[in-house]
Protein backbone atom coordinates (compact mmCIF):
# COMPACT_ATOMS: atom_id res chain seq x y z
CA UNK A 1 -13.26 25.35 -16.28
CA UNK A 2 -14.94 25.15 -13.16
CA UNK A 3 -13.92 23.75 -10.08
CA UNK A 4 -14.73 21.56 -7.22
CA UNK A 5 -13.03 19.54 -4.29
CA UNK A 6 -14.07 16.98 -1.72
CA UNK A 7 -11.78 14.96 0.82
CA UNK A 8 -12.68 12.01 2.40
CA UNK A 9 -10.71 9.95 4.97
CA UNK A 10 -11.65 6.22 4.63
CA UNK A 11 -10.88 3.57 7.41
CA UNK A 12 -8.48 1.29 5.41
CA UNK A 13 -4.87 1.29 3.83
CA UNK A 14 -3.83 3.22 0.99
CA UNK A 15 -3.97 -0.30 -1.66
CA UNK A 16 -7.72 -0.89 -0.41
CA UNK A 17 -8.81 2.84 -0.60
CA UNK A 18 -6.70 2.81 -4.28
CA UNK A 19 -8.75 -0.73 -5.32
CA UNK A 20 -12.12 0.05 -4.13
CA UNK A 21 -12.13 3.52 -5.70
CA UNK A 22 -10.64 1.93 -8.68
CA UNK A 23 -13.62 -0.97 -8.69
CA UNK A 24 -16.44 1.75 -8.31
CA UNK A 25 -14.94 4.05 -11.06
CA UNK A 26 -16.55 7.71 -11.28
CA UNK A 27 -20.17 8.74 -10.54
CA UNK A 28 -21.05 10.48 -13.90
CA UNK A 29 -23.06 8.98 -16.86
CA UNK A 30 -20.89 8.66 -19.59
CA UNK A 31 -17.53 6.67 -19.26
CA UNK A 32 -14.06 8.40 -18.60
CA UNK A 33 -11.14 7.32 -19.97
CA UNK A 34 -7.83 6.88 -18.05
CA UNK A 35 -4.88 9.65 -18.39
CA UNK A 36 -2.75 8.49 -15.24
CA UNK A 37 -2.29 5.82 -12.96
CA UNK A 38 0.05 5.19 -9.85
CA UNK A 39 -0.93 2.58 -7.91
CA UNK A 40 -2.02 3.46 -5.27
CA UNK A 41 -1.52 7.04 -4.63
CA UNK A 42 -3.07 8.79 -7.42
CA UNK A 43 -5.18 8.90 -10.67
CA UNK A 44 -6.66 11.09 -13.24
CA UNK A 45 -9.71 10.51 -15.80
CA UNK A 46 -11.20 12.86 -18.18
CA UNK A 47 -14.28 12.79 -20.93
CA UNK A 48 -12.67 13.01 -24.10
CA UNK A 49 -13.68 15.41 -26.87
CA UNK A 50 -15.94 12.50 -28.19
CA UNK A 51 -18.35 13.90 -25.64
CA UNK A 52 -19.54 17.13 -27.89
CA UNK A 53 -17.79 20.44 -26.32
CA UNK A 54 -18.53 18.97 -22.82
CA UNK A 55 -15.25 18.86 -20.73
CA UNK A 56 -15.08 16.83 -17.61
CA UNK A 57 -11.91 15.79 -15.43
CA UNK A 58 -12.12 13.79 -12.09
CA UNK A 59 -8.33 13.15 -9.93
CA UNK A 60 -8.04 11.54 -6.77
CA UNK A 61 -5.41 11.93 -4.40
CA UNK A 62 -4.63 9.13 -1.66
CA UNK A 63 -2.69 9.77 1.45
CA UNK A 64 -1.95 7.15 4.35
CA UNK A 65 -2.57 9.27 7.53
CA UNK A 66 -2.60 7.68 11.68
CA UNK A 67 -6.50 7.32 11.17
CA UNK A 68 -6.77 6.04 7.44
CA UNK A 69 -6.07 7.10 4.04
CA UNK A 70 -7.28 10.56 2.95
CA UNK A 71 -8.79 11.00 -0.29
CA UNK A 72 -8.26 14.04 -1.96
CA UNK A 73 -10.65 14.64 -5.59
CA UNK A 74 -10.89 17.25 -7.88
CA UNK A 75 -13.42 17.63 -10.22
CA UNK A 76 -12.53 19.85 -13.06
CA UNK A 77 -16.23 20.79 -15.97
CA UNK A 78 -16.97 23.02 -18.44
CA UNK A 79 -20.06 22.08 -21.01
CA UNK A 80 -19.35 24.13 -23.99
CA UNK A 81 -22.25 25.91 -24.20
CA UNK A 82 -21.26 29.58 -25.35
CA UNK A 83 -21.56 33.39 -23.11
CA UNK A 84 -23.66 33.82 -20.55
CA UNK A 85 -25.71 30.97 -21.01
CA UNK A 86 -22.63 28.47 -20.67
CA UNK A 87 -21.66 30.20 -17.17
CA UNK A 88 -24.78 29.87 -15.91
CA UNK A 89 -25.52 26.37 -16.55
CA UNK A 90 -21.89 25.77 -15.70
CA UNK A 91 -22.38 27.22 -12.36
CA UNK A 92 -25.44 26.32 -11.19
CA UNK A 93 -27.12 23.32 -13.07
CA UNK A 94 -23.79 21.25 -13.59
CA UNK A 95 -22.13 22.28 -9.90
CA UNK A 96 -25.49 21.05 -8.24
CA UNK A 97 -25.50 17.48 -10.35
CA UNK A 98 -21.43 17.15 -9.57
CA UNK A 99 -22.74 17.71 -6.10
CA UNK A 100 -25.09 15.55 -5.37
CA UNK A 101 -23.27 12.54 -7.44
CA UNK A 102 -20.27 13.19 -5.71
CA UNK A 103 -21.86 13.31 -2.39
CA UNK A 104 -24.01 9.70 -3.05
CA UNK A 105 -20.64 8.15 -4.79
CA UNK A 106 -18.23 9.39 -1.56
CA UNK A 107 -20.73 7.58 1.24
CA UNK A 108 -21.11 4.22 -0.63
CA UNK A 109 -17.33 4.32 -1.37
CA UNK A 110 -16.21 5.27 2.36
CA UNK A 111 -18.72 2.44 3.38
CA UNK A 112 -17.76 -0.17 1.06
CA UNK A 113 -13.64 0.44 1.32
CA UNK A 114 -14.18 -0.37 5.40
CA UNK A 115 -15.86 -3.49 4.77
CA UNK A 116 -12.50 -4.24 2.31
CA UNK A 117 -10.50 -3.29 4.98
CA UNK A 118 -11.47 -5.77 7.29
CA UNK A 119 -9.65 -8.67 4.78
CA UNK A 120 -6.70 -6.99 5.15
CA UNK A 121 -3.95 -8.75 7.11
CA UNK A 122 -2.46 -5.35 8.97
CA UNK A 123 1.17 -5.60 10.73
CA UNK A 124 2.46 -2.61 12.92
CA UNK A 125 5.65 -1.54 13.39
CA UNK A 126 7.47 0.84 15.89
CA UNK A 127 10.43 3.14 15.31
CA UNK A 128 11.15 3.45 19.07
CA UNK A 129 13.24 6.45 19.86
CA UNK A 130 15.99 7.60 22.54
CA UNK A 131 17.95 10.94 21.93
CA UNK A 132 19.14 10.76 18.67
CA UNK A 133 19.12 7.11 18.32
CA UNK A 134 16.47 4.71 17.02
CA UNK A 135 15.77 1.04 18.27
CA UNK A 136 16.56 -1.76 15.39
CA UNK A 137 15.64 -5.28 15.43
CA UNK A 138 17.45 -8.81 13.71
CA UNK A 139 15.32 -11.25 12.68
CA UNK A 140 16.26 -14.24 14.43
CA UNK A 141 14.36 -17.55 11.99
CA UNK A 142 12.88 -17.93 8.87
CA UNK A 143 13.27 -17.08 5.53
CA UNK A 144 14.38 -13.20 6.30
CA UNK A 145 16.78 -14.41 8.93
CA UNK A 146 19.80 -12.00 9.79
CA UNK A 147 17.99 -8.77 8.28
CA UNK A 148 16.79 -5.94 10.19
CA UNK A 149 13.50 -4.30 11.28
CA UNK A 150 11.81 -2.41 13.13
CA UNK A 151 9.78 -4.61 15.87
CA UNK A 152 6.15 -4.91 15.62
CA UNK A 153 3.87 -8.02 13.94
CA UNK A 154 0.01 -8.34 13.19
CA UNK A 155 -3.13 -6.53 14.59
CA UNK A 156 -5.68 -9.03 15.80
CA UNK A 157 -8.79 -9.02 14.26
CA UNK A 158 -10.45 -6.21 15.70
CA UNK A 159 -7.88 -4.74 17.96
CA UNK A 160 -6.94 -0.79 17.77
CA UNK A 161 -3.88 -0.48 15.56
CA UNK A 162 -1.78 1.65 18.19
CA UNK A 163 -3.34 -0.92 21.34
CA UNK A 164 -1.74 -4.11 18.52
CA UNK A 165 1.62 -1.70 18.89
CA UNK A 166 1.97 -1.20 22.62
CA UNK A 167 1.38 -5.51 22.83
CA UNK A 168 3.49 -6.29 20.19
CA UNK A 169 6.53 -4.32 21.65
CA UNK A 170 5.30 -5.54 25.06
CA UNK A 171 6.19 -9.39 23.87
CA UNK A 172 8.98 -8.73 22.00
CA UNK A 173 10.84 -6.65 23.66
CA UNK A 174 9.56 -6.52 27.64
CA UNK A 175 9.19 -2.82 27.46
CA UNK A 176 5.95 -0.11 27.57
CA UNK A 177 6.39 2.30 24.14
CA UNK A 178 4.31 5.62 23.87
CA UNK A 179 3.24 5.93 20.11
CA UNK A 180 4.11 9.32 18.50
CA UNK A 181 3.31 10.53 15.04
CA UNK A 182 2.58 8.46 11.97
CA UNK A 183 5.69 7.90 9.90
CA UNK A 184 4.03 5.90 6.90
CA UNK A 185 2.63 3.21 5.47
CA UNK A 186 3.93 -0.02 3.15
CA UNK A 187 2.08 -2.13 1.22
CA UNK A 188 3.29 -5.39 1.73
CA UNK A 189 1.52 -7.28 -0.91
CA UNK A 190 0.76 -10.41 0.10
CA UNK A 191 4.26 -11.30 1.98
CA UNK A 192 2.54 -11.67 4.96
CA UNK A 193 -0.74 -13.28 4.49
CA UNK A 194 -0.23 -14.29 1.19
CA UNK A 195 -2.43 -14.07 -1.80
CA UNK A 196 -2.44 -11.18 -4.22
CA UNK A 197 -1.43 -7.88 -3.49
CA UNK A 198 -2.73 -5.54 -0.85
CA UNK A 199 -3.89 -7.92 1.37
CA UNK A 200 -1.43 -7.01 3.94
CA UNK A 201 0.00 -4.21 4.78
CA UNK A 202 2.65 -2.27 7.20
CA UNK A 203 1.85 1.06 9.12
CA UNK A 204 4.67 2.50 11.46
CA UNK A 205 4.64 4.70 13.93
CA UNK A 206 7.70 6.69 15.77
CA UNK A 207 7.12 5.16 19.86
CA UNK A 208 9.27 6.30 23.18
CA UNK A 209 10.14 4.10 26.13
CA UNK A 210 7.97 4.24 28.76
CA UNK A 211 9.16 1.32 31.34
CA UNK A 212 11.76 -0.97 31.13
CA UNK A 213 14.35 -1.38 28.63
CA UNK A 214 14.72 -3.57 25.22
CA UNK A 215 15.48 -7.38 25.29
CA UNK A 216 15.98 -9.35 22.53
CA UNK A 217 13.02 -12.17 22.96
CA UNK A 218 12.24 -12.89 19.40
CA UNK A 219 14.78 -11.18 17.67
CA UNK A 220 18.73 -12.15 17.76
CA UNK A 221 20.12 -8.92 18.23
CA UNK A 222 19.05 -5.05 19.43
CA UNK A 223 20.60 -2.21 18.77
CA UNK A 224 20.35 1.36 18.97
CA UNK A 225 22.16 3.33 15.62
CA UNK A 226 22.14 7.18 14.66
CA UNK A 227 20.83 8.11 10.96
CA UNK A 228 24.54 7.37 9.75
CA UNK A 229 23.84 3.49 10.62
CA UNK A 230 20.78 3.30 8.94
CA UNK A 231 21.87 2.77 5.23
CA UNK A 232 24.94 0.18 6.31
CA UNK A 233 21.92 -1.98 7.66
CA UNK A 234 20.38 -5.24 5.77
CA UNK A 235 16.61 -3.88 5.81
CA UNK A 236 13.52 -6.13 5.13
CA UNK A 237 11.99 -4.86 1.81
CA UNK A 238 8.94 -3.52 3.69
CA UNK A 239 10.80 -1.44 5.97
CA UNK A 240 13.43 -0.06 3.86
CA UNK A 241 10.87 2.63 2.24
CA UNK A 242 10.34 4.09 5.40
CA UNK A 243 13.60 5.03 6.27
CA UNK A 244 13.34 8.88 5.02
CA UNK A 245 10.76 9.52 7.86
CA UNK A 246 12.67 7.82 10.82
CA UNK A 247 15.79 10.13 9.48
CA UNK A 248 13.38 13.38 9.63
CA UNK A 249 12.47 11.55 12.75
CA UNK A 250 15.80 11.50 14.55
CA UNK A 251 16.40 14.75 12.92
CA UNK A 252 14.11 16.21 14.96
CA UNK A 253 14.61 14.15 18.52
């Protein structure tokens, strides 16, 4: 089998980047059938042996990073044909046409997942660290009322995600954060905006103080807890995934 990869890091969550790629399906001009599917980090097609000797595999990889979710794909082709005739076409006729339909598929793709993005109800969220203690909110109201969090709330429409995370701990808790690394992404599903799922969706990143301290504005209580406090907490859904990365996190601090 030979062999080629391509990465691609498109401007919107991991569901979008998932659904659009899903939507488009594969560049090649016979139909692939489905051999895994996770939703939305990952799947694999391949041309079954219906298609002669001709072997043909195409997985995609998708990974929520600070700037977008990176796309990993591997295409995996071999066409049959026997000896030295079958590596050469292998090698040079096939690797130029997975090439160039790789290359025309990846721009429309990139293009058209940004324009998704933009229908997508984003929410930030800070895990704001001190020593080897990390900030935790209480929701105050509403229908998640006495569970905890880590602050943050919605990016405006066209406001910088990490500019949306500086404001949003700026209201709610009177302070100035510093954003650090990217810790992960959540899709929420439609909890926030409502509607059917990925159309809103949670990105957090680790944050220091840089002026002032914490008050509880929105929220009805604040407190600071070491990774041994984490798990005796009553987490929102969306936040509870992320927990692994603020414990490597404080680990580290």
């Amino acid at each position: 089998m030979y062999r080629l990869r391509f990465t691609t890091v498109v401007a919107a969550p991991l569901t979008v980047a998932f659904d659009v790629a899903r939507a488009l399906g594969r560049p090649w001009p016979f139909p692939l059938e489905e051999v895994e599917s996770v939703r939305p980090v990952r799947d694999l097609y391949a041309a079954g042996p219906g298609r002669g000797r001709r072997r043909l595999t195409h997985e995609r990889r998708f990974t929520a990073t600070a700037t977008g979710t990176v796309v990993d794909e591997q295409v995996d082709w071999e066409s049959g044909l026997p000896g030295v005739l079958g590596g050469m076409v292998d090698r040079t006729v096939l690797r130029r046409r997975v090439l160039r339909a790789m290359r025309r598929h990846l721009d429309g793709y990139a293009a058209a997942a940004a324009v998704r993005a933009l229908d997508v109800v984003q929410v930030v969220g800070a895990a704001v660290v001190r020593a080897d203690r990390v900030l935790v909110a209480q929701r105050g109201s509403g229908p998640l009322a006495g569970l905890w969090e880590f602050p943050g709330g919605k990016v405006e429409p066209g406001e910088d995600h990490l500019a949306a995370l500086v404001r949003e701990c700026a209201e709610e808790l009177g302070v100035v954060v510093a954003p650090g690394e990217f810790l992960g992404e959540v899709p929420l599903d439609g909890s926030v905006a409502g509607g059917a799922p990925g159309v809103s969706t949670l990105r957090v990143w680790a944050a220091r103080l840089a002026d002032g301290e914490p008050v509880a504005r929105e929220h009805r209580e604040l407190r600071w807890v070491r990774t041994v406090d984490l798990d005796g907490l009553d987490w929102i859904a969306a936040d509870r995934p992320l927990l692994p990365a603020v414990r490597a996190l404080l680990a580290r601090s």
